[in-house]
Protein backbone atom coordinates (compact mmCIF):
# COMPACT_ATOMS: atom_id res chain seq x y z
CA UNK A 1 0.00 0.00 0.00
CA UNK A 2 2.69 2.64 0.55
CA UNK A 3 3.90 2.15 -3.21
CA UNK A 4 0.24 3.65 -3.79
CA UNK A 5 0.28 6.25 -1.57
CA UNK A 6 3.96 7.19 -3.48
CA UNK A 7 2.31 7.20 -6.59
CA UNK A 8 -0.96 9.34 -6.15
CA UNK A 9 -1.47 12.26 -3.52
CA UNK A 10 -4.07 11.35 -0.80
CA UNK A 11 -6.60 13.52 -2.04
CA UNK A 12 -6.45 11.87 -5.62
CA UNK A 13 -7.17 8.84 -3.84
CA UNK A 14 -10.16 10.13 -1.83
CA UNK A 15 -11.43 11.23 -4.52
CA UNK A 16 -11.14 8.26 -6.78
CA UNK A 17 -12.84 6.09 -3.43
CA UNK A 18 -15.73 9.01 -3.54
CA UNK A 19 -16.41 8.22 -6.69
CA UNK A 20 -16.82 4.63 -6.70
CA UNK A 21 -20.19 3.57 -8.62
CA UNK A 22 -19.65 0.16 -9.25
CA UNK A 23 -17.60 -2.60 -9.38
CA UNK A 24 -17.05 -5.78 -11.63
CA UNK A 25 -15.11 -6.25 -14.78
CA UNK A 26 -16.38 -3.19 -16.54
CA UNK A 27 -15.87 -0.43 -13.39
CA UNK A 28 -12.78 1.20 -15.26
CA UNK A 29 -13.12 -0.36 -18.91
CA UNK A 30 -16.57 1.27 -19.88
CA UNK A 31 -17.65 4.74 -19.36
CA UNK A 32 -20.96 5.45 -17.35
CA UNK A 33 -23.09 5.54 -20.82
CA UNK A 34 -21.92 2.77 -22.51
CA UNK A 35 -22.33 1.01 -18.76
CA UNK A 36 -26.01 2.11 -18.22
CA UNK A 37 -26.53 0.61 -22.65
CA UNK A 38 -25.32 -2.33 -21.71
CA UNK A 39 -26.91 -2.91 -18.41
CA UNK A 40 -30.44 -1.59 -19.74
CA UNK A 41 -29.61 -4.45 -22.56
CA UNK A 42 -29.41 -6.85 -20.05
CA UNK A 43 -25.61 -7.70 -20.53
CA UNK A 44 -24.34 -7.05 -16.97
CA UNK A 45 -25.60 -9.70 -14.42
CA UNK A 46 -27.12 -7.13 -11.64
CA UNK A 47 -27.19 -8.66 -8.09
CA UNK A 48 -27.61 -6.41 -5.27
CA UNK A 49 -25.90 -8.84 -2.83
CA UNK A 50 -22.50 -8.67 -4.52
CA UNK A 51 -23.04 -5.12 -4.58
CA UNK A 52 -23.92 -4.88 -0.44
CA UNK A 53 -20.90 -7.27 -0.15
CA UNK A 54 -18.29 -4.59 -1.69
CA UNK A 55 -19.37 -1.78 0.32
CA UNK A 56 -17.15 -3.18 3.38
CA UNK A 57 -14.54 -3.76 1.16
CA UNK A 58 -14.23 -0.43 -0.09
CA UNK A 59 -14.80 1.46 2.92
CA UNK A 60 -11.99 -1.18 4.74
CA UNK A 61 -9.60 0.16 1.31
CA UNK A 62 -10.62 4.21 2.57
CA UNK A 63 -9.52 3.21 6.16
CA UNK A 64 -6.32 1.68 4.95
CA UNK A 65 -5.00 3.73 2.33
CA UNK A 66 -6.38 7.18 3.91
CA UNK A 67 -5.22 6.69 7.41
C-alpha cells in the first residue's frame, strides 16, 4: 500500500474512493453511458448482494490507504 500512496497524492485517492459507482469487470473499462446501454440491454448480471458485499470492502480500502 505505501507504493500507492507514493504514486498518487491522498486527495487523488479520496477522490477516486468518492467516486466509486460500481464494481465488476467493466468499473474502469466502460464509461458510465456505454455502462447504463449495456446494463439496460441486459448484458451485466445485476445482483444487489454482490453489490452490499463490496461496500465493506471499499470502505476497509478508505480506512487503509487514507489513514
Amino acid at each position: 500500500m505505501a507504493e500507492i500512496r507514493q504514486i498518487f497524492d491522498r486527495s487523488e485517492i479520496q477522490a477516486y474512493l468518492d467516486g466509486v459507482q460500481r464494481g465488476g469487470p467493466l468499473a474502469h473499462t466502460a464509461s458510465d453511458e456505454a455502462y447504463e446501454e449495456m446494463r439496460e440491454a441486459g448484458a451485466i448480471d445485476e445482483d444487489p448482494v454482490e453489490w452490499a458485499e463490496e461496500i465493506p470492502l471499499i470502505e476497509r480500502a478508505k480506512k487503509l490507504l487514507l489513514a
